[in-house]
N, C-alpha and C. Protein backbone atom coordinates (compact mmCIF):
# COMPACT_ATOMS: atom_id res chain seq x y z
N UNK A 1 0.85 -1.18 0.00
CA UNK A 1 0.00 0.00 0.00
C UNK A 1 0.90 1.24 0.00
N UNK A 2 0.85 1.93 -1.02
CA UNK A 2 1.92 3.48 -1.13
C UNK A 2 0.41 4.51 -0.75
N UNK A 3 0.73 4.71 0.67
CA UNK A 3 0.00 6.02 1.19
C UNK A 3 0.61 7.14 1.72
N UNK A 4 0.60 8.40 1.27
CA UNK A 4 0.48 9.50 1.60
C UNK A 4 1.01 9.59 3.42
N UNK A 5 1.72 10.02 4.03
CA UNK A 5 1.42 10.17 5.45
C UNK A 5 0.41 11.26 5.69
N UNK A 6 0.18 11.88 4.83
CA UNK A 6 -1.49 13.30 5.38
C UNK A 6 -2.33 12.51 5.21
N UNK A 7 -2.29 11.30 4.00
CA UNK A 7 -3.79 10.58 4.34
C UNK A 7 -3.89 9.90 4.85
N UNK A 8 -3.02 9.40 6.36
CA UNK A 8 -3.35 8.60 7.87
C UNK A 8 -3.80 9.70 8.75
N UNK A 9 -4.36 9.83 9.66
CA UNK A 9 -4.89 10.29 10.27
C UNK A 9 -5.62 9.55 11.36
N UNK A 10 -5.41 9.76 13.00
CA UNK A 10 -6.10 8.82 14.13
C UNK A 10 -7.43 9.21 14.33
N UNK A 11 -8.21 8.03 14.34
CA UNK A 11 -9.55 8.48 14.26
C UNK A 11 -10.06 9.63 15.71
N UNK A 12 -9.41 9.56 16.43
CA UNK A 12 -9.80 11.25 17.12
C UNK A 12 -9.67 12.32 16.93
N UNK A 13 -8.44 12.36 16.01
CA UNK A 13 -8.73 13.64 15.38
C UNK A 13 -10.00 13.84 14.12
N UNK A 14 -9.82 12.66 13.51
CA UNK A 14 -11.03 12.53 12.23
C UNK A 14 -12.64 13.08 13.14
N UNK A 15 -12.78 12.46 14.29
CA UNK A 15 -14.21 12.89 14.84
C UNK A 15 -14.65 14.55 14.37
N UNK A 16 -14.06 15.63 14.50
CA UNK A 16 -14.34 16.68 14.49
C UNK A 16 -14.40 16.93 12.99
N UNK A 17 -13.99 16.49 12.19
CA UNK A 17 -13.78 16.85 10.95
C UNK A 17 -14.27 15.78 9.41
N UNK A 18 -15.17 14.65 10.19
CA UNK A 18 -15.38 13.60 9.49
C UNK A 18 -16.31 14.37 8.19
N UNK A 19 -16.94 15.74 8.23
CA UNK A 19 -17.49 15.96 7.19
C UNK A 19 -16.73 16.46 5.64
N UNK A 20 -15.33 17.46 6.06
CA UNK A 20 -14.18 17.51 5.26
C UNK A 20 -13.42 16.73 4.80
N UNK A 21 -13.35 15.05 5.74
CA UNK A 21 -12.42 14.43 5.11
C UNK A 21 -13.48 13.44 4.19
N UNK A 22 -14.21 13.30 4.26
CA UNK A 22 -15.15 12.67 3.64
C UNK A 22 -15.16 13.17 1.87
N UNK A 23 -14.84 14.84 2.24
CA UNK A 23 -14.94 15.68 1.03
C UNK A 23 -13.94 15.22 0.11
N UNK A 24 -12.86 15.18 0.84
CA UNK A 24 -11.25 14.91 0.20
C UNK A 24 -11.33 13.57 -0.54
N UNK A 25 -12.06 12.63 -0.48
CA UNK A 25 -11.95 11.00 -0.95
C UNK A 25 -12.71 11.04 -1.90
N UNK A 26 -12.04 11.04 -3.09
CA UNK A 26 -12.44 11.55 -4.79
C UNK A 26 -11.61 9.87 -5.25
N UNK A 27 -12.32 9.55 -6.21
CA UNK A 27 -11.42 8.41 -6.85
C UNK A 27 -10.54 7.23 -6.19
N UNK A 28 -9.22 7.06 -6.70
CA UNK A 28 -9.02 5.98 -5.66
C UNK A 28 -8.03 6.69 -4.25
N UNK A 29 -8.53 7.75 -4.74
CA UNK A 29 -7.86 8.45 -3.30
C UNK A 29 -8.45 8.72 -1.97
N UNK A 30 -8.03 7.72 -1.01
CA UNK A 30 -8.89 7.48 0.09
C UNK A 30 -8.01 7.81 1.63
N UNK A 31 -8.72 8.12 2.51
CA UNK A 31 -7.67 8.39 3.77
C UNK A 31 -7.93 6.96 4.78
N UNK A 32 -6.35 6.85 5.27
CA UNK A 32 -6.85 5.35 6.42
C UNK A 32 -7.27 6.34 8.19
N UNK A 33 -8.02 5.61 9.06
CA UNK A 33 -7.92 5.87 10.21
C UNK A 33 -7.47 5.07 11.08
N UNK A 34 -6.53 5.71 11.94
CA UNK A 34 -5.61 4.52 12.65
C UNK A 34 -6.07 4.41 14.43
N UNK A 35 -6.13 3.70 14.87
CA UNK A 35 -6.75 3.78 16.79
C UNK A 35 -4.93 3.18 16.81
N UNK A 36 -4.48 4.13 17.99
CA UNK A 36 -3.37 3.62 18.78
C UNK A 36 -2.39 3.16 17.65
N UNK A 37 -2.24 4.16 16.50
CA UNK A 37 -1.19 3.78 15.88
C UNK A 37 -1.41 2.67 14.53
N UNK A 38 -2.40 1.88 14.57
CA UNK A 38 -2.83 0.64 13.52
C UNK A 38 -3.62 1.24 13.03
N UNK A 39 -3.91 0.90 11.65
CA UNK A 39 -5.07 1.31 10.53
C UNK A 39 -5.82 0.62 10.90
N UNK A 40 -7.32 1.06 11.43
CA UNK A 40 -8.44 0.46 11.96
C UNK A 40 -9.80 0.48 10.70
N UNK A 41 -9.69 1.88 9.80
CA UNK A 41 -10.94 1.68 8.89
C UNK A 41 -10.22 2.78 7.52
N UNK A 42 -11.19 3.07 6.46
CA UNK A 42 -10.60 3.44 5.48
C UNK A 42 -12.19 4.39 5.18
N UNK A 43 -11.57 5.96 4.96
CA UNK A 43 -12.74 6.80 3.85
C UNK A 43 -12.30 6.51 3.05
N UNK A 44 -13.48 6.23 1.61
CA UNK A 44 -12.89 5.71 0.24
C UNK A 44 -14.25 6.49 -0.38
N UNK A 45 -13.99 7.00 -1.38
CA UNK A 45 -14.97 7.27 -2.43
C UNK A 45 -16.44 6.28 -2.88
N UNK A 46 -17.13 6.66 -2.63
CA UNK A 46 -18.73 5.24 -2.62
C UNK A 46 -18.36 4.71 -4.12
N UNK A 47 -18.25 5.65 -5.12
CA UNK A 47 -18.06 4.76 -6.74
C UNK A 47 -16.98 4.10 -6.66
N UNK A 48 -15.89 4.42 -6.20
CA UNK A 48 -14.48 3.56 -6.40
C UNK A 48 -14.80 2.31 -5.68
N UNK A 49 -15.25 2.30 -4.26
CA UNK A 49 -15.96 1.22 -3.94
C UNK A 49 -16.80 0.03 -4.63
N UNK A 50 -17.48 0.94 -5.02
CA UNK A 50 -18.59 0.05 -6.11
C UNK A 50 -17.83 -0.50 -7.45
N UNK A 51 -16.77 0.22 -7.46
CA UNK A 51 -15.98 -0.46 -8.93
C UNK A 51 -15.12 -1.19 -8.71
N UNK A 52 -14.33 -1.69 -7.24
CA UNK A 52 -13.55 -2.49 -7.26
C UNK A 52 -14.81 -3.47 -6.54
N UNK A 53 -15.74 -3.47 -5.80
CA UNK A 53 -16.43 -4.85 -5.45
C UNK A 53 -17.06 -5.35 -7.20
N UNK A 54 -17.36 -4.42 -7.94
CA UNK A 54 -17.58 -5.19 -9.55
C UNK A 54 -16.83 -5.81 -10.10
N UNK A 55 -15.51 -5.42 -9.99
CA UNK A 55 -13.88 -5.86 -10.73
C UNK A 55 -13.94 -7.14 -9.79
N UNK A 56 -14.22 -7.33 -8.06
CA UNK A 56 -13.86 -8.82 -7.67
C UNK A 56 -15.20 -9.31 -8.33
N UNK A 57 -15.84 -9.49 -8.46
CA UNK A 57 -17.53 -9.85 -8.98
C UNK A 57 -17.04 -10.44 -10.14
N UNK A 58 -16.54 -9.79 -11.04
CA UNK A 58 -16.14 -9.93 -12.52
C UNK A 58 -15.22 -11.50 -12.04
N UNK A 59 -13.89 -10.97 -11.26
CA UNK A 59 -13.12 -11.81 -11.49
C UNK A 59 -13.97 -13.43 -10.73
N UNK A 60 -14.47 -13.41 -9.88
CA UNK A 60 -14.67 -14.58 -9.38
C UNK A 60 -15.77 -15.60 -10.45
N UNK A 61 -16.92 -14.29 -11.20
CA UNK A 61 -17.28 -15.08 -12.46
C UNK A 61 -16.44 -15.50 -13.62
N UNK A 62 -15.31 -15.16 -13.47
CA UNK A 62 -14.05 -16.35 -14.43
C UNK A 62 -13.61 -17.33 -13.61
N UNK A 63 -13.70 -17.41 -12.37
CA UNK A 63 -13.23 -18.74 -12.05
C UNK A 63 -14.03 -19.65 -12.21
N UNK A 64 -13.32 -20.75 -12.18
CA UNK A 64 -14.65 -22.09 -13.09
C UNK A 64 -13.49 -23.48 -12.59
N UNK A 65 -14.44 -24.14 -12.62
CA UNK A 65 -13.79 -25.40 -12.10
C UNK A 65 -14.37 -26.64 -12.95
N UNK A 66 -13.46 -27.43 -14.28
CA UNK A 66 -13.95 -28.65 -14.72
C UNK A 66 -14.99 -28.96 -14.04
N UNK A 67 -16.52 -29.62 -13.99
CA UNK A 67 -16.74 -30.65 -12.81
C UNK A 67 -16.12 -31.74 -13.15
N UNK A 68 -15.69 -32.40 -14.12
CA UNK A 68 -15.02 -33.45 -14.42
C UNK A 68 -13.37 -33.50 -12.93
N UNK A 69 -13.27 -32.36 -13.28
CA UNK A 69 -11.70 -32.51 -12.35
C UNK A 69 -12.39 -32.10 -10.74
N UNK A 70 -13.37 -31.69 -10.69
CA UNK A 70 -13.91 -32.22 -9.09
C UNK A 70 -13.16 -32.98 -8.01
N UNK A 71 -13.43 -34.57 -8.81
CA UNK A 71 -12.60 -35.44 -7.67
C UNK A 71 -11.05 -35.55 -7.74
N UNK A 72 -10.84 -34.61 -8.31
CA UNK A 72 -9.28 -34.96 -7.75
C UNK A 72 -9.05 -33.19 -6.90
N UNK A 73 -9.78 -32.93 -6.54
CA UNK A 73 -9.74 -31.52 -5.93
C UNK A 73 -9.77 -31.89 -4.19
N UNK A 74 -9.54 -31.00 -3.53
CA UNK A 74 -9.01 -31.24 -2.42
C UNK A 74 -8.76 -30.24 -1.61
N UNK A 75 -9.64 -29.96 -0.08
CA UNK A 75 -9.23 -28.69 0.86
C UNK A 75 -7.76 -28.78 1.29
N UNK A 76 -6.81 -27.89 1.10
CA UNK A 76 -5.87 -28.14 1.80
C UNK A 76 -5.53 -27.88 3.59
N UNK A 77 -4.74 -28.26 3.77
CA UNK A 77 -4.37 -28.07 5.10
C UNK A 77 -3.55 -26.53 5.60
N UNK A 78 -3.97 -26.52 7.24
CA UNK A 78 -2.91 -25.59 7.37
C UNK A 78 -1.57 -25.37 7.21
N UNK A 79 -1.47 -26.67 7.27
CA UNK A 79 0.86 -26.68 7.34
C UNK A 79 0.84 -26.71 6.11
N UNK A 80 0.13 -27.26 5.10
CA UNK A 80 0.78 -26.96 3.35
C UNK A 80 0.67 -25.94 3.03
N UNK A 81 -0.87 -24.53 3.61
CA UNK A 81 -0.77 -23.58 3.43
C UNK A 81 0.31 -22.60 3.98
N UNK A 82 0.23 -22.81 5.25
CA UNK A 82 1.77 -22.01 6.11
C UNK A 82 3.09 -22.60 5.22
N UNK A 83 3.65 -23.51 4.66
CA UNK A 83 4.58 -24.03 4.09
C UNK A 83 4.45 -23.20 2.40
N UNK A 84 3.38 -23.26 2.24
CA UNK A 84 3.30 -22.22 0.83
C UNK A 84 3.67 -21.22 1.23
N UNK A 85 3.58 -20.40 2.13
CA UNK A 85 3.52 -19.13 2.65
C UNK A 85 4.72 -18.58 2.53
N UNK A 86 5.65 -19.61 3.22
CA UNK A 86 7.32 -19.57 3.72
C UNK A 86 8.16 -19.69 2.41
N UNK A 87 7.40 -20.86 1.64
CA UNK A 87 7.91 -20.62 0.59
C UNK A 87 7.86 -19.10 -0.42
N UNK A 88 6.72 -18.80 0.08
CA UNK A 88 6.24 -17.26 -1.60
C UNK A 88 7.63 -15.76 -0.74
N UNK A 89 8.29 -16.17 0.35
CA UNK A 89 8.71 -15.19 0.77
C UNK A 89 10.68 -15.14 0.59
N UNK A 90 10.71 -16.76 0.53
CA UNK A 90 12.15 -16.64 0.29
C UNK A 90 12.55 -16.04 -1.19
């Protein structure tokens, strides 16, 4: 995530001013609010919103699965997933 440090801001200061920063979140330019230092929530623009939940919408109607290849499909586990994990980082 490449953010701005003006567009973090702790949500106590945001209380007094939630109607201006609201103003500022045009496009995909959005401010985070942080409690105690952590990013706790995000102002984001309502259309940019609505266009990236369409873009995942879109993408999950391309995923498709043979039913033919069904049975050889399979939940994986936690340790193969944590072991993928370790692996995607070296």
């Amino acid at each position: 995530m490449n953010i701005a440090s003006i567009n973090i801001i702790p949500i106590t200061s945001a209380r007094g001013k939630l109607g201006s920063l609201a103003e500022k979140v045009t496009g995909a330019e959005y401010i985070i609010l942080t409690k105690d230092g952590s990013p706790k929530a995000a102002l984001v623009d309502i259309e940019y919103l609505n266009k990236l939940e369409n873009e995942v919408k879109k993408l999950y109607q391309q995923t498709f699965i043979d039913p033919n290849l069904l049975k050889y499909t399979r939940v994986f586990n936690s340790g193969e997933i944590e072991q993928w994990q370790k692996e995607d980082t070296l």
